[in-house]
PDB file of N, CA and C in Angstrom:
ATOM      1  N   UNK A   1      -1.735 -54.369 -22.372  1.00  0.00           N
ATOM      2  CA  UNK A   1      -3.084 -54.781 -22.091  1.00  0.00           C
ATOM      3  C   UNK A   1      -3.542 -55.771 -23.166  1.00  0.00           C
ATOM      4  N   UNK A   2      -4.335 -56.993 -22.426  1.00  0.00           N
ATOM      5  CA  UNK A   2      -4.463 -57.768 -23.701  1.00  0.00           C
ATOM      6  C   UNK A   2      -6.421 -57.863 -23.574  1.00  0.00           C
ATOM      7  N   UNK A   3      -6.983 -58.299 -24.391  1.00  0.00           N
ATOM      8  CA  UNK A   3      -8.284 -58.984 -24.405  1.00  0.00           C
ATOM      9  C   UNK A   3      -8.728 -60.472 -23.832  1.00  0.00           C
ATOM     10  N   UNK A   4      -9.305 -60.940 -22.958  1.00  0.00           N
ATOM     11  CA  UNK A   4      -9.745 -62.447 -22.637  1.00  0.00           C
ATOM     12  C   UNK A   4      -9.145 -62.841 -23.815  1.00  0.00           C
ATOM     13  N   UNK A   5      -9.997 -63.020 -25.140  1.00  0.00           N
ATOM     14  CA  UNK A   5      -9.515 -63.365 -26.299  1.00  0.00           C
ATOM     15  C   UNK A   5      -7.981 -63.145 -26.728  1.00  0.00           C
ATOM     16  N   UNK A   6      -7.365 -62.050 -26.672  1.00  0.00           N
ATOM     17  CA  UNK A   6      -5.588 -62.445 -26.950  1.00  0.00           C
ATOM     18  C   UNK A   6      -4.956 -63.340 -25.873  1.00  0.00           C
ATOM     19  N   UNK A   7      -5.577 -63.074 -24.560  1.00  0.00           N
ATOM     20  CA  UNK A   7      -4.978 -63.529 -23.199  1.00  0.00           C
ATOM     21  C   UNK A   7      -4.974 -65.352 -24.144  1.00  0.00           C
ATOM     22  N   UNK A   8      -5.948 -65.362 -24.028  1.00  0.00           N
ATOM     23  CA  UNK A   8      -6.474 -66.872 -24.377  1.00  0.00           C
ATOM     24  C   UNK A   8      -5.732 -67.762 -25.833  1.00  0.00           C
ATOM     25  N   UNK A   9      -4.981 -66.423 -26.423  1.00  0.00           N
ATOM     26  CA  UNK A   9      -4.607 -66.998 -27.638  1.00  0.00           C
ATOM     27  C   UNK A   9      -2.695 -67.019 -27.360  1.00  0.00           C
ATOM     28  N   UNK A  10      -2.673 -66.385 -26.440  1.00  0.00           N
ATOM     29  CA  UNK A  10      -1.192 -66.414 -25.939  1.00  0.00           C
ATOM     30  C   UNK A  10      -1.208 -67.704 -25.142  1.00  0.00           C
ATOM     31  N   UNK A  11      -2.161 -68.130 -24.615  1.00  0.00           N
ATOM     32  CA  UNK A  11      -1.924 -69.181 -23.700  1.00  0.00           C
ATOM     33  C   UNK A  11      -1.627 -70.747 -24.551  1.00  0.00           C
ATOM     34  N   UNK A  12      -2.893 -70.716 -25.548  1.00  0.00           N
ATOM     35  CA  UNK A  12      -2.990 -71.449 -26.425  1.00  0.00           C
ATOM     36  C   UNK A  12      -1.488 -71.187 -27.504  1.00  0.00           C
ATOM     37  N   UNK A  13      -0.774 -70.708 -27.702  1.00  0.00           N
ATOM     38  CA  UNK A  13       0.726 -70.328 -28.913  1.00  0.00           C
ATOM     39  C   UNK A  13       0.955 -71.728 -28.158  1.00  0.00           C
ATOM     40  N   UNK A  14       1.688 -71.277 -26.724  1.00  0.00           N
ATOM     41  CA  UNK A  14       2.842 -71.811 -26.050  1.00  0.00           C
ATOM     42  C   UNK A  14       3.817 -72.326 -26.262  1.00  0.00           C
ATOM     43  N   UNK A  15       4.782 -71.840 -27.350  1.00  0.00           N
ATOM     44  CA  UNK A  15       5.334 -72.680 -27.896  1.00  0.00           C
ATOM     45  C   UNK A  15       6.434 -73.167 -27.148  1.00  0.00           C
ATOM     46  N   UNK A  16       7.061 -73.194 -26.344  1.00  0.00           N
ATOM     47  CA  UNK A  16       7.623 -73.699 -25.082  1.00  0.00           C
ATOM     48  C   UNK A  16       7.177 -75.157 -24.144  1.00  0.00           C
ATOM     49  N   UNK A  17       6.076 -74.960 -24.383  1.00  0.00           N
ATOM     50  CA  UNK A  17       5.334 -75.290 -23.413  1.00  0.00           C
ATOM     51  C   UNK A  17       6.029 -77.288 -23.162  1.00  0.00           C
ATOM     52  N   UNK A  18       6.138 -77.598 -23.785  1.00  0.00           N
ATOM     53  CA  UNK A  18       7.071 -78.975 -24.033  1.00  0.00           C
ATOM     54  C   UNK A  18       8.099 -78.903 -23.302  1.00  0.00           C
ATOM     55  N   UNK A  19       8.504 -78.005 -23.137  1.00  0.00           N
ATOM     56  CA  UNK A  19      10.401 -77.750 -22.145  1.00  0.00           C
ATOM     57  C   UNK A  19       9.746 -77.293 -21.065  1.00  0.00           C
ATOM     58  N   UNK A  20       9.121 -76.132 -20.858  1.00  0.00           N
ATOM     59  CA  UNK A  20       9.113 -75.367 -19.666  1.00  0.00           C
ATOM     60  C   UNK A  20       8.000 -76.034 -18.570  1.00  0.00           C
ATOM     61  N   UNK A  21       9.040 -76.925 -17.425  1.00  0.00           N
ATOM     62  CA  UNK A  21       8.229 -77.663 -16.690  1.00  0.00           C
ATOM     63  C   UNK A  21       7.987 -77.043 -15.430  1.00  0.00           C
ATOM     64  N   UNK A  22       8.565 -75.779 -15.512  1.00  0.00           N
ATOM     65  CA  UNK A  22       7.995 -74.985 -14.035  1.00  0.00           C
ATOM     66  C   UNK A  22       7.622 -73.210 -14.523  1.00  0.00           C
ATOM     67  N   UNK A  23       6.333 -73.378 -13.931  1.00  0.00           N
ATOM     68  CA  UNK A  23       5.297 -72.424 -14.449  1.00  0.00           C
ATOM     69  C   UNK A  23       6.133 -71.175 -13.659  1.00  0.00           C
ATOM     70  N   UNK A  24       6.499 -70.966 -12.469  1.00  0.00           N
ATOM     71  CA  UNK A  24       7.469 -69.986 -12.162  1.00  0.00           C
ATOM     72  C   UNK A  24       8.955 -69.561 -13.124  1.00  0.00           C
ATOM     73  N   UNK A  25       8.620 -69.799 -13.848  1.00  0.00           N
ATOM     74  CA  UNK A  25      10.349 -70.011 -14.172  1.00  0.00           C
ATOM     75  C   UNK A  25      10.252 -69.902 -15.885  1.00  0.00           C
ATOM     76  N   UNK A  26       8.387 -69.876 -15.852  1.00  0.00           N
ATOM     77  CA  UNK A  26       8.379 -69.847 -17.582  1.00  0.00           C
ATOM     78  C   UNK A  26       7.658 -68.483 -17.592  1.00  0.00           C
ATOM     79  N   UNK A  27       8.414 -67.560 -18.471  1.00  0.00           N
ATOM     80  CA  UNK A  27       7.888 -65.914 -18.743  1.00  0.00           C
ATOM     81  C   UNK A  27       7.165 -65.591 -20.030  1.00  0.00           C
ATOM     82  N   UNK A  28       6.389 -64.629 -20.156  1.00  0.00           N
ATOM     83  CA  UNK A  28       5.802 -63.767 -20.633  1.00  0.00           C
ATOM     84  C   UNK A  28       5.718 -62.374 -21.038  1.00  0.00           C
ATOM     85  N   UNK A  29       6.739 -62.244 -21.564  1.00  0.00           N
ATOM     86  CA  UNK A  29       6.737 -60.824 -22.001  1.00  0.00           C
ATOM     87  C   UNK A  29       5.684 -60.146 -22.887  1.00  0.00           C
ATOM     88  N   UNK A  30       4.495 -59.444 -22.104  1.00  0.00           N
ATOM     89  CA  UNK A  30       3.918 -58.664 -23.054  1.00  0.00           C
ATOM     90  C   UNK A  30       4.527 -57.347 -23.632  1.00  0.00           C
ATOM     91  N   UNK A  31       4.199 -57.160 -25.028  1.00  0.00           N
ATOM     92  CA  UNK A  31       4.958 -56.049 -25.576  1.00  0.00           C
ATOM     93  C   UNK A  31       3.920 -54.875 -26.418  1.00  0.00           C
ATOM     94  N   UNK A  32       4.188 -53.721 -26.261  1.00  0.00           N
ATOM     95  CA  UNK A  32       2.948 -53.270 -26.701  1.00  0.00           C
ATOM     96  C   UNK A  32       3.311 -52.927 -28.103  1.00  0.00           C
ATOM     97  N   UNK A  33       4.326 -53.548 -29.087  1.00  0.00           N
ATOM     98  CA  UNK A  33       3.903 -53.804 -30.458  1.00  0.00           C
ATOM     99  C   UNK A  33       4.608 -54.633 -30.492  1.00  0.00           C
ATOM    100  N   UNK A  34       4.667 -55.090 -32.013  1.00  0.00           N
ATOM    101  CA  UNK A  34       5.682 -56.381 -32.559  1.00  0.00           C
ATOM    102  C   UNK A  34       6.740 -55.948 -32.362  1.00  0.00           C
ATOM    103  N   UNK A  35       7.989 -56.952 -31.601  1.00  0.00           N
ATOM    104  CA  UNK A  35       9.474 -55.905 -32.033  1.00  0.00           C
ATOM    105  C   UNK A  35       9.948 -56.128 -33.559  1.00  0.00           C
ATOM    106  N   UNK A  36      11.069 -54.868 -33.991  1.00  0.00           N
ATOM    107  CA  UNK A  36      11.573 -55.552 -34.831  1.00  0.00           C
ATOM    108  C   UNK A  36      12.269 -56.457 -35.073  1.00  0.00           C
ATOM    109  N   UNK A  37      13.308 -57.035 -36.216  1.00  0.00           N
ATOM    110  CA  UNK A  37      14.184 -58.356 -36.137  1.00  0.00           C
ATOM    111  C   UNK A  37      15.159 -57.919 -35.647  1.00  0.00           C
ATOM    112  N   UNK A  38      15.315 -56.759 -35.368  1.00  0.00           N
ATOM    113  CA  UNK A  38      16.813 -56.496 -34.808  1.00  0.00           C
ATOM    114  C   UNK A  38      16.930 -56.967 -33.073  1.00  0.00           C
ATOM    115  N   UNK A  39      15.567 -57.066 -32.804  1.00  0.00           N
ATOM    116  CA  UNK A  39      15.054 -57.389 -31.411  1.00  0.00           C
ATOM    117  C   UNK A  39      15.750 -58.952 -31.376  1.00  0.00           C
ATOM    118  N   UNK A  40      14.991 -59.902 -32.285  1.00  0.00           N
ATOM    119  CA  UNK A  40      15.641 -60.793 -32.162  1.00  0.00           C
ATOM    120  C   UNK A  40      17.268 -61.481 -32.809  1.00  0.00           C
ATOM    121  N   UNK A  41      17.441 -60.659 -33.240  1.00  0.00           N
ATOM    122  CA  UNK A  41      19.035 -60.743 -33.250  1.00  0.00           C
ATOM    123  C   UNK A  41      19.956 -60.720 -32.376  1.00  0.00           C
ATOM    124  N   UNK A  42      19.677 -59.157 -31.257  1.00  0.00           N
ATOM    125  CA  UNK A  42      20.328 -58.953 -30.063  1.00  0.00           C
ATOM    126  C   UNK A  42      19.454 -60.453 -29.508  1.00  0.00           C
ATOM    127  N   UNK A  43      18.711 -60.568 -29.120  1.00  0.00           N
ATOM    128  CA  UNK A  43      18.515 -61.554 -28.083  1.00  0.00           C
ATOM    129  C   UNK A  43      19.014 -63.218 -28.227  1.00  0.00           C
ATOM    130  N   UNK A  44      19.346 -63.428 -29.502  1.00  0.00           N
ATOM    131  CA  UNK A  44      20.115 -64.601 -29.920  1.00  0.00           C
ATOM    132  C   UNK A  44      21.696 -64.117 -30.004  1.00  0.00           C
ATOM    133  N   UNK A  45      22.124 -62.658 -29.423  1.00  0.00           N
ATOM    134  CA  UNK A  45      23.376 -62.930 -29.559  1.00  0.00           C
ATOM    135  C   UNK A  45      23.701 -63.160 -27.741  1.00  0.00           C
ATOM    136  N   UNK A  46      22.305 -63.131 -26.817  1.00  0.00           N
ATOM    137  CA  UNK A  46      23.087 -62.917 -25.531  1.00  0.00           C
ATOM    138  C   UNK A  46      23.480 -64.288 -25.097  1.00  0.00           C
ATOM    139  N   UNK A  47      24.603 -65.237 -24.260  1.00  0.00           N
ATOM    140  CA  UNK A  47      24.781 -66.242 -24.072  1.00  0.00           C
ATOM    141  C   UNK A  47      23.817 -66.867 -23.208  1.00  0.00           C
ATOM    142  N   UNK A  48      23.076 -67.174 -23.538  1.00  0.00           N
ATOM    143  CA  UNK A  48      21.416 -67.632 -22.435  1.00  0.00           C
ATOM    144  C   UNK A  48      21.889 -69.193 -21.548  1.00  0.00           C
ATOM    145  N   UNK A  49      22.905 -69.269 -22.338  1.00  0.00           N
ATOM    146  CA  UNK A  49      22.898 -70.949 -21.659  1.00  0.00           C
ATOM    147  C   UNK A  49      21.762 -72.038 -21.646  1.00  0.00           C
ATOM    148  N   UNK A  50      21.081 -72.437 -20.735  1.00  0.00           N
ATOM    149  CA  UNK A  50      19.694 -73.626 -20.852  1.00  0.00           C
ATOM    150  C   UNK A  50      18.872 -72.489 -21.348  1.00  0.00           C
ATOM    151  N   UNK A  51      18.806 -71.218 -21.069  1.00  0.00           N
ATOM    152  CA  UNK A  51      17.091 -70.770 -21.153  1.00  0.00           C
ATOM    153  C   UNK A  51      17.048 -70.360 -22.794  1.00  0.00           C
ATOM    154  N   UNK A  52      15.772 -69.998 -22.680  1.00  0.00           N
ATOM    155  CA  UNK A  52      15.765 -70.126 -24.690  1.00  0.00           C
ATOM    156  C   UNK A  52      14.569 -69.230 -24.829  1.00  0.00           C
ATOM    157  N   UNK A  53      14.114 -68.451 -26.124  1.00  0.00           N
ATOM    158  CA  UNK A  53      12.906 -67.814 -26.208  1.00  0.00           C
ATOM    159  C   UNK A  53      12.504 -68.109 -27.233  1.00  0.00           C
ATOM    160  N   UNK A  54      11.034 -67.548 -27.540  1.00  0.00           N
ATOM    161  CA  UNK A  54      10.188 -67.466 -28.775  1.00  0.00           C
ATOM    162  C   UNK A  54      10.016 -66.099 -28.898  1.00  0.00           C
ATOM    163  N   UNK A  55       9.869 -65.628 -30.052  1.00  0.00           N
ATOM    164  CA  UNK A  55       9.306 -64.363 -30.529  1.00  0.00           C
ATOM    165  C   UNK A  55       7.841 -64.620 -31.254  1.00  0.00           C
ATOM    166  N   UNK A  56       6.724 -64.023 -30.515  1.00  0.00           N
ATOM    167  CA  UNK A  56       5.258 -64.499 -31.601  1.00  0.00           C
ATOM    168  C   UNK A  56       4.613 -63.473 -31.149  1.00  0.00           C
ATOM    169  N   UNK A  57       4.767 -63.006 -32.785  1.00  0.00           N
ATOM    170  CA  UNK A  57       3.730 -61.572 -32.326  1.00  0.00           C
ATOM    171  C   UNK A  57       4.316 -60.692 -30.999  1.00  0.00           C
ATOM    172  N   UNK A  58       3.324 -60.330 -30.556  1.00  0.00           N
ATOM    173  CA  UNK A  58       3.382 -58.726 -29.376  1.00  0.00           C
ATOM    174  C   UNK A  58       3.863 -59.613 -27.873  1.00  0.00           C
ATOM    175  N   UNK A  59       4.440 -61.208 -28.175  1.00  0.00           N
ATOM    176  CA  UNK A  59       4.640 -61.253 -27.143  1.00  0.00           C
ATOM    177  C   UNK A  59       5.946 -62.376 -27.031  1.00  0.00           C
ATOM    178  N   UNK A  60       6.925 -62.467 -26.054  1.00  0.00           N
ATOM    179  CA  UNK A  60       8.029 -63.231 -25.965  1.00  0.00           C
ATOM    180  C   UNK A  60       8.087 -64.052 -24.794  1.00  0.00           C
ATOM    181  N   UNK A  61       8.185 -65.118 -25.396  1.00  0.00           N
ATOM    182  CA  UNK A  61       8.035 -66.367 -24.044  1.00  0.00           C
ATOM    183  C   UNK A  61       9.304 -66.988 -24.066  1.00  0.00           C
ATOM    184  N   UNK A  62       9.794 -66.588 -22.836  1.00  0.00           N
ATOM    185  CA  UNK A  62      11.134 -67.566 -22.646  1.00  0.00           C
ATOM    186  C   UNK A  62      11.274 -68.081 -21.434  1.00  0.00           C
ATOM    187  N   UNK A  63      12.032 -69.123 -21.390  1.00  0.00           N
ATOM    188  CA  UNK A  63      12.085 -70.257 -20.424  1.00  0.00           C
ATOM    189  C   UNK A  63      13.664 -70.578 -19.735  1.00  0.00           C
ATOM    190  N   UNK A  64      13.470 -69.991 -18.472  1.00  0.00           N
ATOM    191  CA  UNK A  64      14.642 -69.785 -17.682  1.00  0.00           C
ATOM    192  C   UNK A  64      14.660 -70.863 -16.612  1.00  0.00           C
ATOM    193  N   UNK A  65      15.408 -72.540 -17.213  1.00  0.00           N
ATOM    194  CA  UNK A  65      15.329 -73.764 -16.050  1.00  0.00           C
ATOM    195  C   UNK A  65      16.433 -72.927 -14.812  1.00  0.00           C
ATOM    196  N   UNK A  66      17.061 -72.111 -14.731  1.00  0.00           N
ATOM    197  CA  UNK A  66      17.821 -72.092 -13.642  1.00  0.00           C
ATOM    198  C   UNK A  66      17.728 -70.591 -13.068  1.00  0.00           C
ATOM    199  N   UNK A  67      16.738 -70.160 -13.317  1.00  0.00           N
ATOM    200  CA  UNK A  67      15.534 -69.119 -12.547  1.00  0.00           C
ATOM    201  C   UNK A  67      16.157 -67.981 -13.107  1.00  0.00           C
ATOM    202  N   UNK A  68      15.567 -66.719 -12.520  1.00  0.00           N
ATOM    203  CA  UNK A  68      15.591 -65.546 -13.297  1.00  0.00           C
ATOM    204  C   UNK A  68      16.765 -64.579 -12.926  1.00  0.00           C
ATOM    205  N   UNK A  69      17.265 -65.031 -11.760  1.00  0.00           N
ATOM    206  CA  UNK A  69      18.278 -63.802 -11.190  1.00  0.00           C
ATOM    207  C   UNK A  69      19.306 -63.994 -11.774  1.00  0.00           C
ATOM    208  N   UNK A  70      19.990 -64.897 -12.144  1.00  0.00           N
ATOM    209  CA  UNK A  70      21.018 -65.016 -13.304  1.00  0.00           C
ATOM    210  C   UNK A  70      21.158 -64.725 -14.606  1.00  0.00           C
ATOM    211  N   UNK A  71      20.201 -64.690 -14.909  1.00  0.00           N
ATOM    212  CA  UNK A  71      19.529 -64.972 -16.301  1.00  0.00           C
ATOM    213  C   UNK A  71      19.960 -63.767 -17.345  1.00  0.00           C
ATOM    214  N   UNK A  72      21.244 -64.131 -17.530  1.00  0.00           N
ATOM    215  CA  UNK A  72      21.007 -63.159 -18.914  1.00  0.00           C
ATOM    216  C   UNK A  72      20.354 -62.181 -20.283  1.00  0.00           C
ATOM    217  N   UNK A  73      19.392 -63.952 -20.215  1.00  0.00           N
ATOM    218  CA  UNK A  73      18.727 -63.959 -21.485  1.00  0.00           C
ATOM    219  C   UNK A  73      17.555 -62.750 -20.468  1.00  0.00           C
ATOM    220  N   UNK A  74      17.202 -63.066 -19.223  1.00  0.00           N
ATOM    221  CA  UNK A  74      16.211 -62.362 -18.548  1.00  0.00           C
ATOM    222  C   UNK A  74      16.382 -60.660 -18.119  1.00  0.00           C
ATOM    223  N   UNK A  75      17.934 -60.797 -18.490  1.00  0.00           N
ATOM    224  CA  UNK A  75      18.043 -59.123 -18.140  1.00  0.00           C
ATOM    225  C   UNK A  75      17.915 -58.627 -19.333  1.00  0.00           C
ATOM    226  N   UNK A  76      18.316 -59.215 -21.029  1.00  0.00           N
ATOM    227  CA  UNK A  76      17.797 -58.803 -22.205  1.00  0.00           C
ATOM    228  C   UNK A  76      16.986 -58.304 -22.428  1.00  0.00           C
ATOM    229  N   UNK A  77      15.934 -59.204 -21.873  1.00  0.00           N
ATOM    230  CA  UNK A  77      14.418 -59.123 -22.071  1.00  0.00           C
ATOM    231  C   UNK A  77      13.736 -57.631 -21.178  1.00  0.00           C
ATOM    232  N   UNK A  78      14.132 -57.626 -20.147  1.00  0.00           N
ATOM    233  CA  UNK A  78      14.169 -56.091 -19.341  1.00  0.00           C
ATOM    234  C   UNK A  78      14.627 -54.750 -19.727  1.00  0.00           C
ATOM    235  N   UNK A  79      15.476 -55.059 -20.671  1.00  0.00           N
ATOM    236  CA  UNK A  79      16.247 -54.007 -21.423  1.00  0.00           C
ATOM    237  C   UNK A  79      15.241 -53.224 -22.349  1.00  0.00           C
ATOM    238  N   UNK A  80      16.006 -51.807 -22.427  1.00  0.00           N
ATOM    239  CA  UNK A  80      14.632 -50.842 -23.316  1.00  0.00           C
ATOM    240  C   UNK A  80      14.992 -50.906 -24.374  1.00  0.00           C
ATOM    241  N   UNK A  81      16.484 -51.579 -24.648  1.00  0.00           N
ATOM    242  CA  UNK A  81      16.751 -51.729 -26.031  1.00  0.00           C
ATOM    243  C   UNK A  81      15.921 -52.557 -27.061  1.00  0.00           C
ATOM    244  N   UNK A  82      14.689 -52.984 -26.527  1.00  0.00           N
ATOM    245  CA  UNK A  82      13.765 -53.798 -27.385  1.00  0.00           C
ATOM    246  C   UNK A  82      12.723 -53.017 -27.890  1.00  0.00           C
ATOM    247  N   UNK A  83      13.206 -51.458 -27.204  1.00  0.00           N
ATOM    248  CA  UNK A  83      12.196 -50.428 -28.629  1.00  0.00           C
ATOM    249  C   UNK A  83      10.740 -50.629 -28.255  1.00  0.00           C
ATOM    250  N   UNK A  84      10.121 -51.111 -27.361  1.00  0.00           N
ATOM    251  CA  UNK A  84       8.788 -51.318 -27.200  1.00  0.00           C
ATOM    252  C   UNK A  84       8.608 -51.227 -25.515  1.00  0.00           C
ATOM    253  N   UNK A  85       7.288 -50.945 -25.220  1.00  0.00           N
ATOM    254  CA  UNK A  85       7.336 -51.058 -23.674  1.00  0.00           C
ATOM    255  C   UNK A  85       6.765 -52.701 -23.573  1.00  0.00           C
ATOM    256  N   UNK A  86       7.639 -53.403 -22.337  1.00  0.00           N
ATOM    257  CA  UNK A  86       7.306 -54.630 -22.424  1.00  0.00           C
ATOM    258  C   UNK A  86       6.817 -54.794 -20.750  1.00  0.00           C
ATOM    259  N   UNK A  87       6.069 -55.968 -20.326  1.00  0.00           N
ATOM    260  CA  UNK A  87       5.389 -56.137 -18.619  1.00  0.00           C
ATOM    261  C   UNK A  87       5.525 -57.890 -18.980  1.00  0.00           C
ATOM    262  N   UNK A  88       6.482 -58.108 -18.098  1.00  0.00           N
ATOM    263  CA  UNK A  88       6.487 -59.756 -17.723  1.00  0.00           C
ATOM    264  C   UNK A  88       5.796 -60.305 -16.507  1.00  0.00           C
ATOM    265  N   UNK A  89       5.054 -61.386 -17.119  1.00  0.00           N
ATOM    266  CA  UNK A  89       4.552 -62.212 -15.991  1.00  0.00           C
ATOM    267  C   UNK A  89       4.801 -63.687 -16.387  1.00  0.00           C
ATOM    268  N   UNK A  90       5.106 -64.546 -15.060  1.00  0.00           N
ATOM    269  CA  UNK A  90       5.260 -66.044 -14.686  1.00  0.00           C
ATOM    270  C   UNK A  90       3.907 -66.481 -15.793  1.00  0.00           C
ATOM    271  N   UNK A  91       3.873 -67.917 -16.024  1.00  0.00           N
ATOM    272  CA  UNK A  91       3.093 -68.809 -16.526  1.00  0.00           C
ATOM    273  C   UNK A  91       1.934 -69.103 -15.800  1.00  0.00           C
ATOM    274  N   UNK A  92       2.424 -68.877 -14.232  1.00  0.00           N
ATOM    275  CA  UNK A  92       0.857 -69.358 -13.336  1.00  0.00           C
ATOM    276  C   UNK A  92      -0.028 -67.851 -13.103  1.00  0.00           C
ATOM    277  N   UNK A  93       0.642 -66.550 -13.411  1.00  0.00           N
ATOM    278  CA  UNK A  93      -0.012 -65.569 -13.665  1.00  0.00           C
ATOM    279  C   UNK A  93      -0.902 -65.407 -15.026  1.00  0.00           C
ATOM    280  N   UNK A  94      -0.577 -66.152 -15.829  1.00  0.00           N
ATOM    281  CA  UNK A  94      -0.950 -65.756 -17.216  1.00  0.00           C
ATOM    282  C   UNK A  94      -2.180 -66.424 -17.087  1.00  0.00           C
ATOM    283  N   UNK A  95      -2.039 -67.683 -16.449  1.00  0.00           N
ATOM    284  CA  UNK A  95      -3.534 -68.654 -16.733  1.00  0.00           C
ATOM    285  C   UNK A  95      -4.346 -68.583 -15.492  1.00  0.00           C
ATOM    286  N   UNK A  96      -3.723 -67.781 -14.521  1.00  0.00           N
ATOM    287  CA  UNK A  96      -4.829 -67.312 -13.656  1.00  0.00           C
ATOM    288  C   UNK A  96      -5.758 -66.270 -13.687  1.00  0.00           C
ATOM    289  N   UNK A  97      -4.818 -65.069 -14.642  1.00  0.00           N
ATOM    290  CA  UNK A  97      -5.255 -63.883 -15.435  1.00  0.00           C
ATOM    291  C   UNK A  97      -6.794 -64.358 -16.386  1.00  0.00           C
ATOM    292  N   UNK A  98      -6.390 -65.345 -16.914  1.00  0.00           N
ATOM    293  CA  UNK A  98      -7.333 -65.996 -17.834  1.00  0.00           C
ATOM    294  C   UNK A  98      -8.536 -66.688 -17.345  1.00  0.00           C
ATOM    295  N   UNK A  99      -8.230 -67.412 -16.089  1.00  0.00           N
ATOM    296  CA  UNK A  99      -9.298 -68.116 -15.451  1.00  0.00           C
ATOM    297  C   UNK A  99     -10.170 -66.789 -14.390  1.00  0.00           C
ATOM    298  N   UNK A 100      -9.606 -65.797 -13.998  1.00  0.00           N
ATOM    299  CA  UNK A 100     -10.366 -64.317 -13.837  1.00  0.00           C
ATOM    300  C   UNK A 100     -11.147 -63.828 -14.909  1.00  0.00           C
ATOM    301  N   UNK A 101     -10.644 -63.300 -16.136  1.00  0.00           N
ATOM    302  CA  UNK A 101     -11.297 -63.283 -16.975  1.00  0.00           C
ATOM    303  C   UNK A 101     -12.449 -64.102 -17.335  1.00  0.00           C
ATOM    304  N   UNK A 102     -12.484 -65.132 -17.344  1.00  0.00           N
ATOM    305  CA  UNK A 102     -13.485 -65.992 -17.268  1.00  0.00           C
ATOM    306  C   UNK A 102     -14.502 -66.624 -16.321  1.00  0.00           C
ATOM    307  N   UNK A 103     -14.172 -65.843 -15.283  1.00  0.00           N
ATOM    308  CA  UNK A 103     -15.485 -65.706 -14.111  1.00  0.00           C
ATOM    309  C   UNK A 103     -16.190 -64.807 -14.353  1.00  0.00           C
TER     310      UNK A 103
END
């Protein structure tokens, strides 16, 4: 669960946002704490091929150009081995979430 205000500050990170040219295809992992580094260790050891992530704060944005059903890096990210409970949503969910919030 996030606040208008975190919603709004996740949107604003984006650090992706330069590569990831399709809002379907660019994720959001909310996490309900920080992981640890061991989180991102496993996830830089899986072979992701094009897709790539960020770790910031309580939340992980990664960018899958050749969609999600393949996606290695995307079944990582699903995995409970990240020690935290995590809920992914698309890019056009996140800023629609936000533009709700803000009605």
């Amino acid at each position: 669960m996030r606040s208008r205000d975190e919603l709004a500050d996740v949107i604003e990170r984006n650090p992706l946002g330069r590569v990831a040219d399709d809002p379907r295809r660019y994720m959001v992992n909310f996490l309900s704490g920080e992981p640890g580094p061991e989180v991102a260790e496993a996830l830089a050891a899986v072979d992701a091929g094009p897709d790539r992530f960020v770790i910031s704060g309580r939340e992980i944005y990664s960018w899958h150009p050749d969609g999600l059903a393949r996606s290695d890096l995307a079944k990582a990210l699903a995995d409970r081995r990240l020690g935290v409970t995590a809920s992914a949503r698309n890019w056009n969910t996140v800023t629609k979430l936000l533009a709700l919030a803000d009605e």
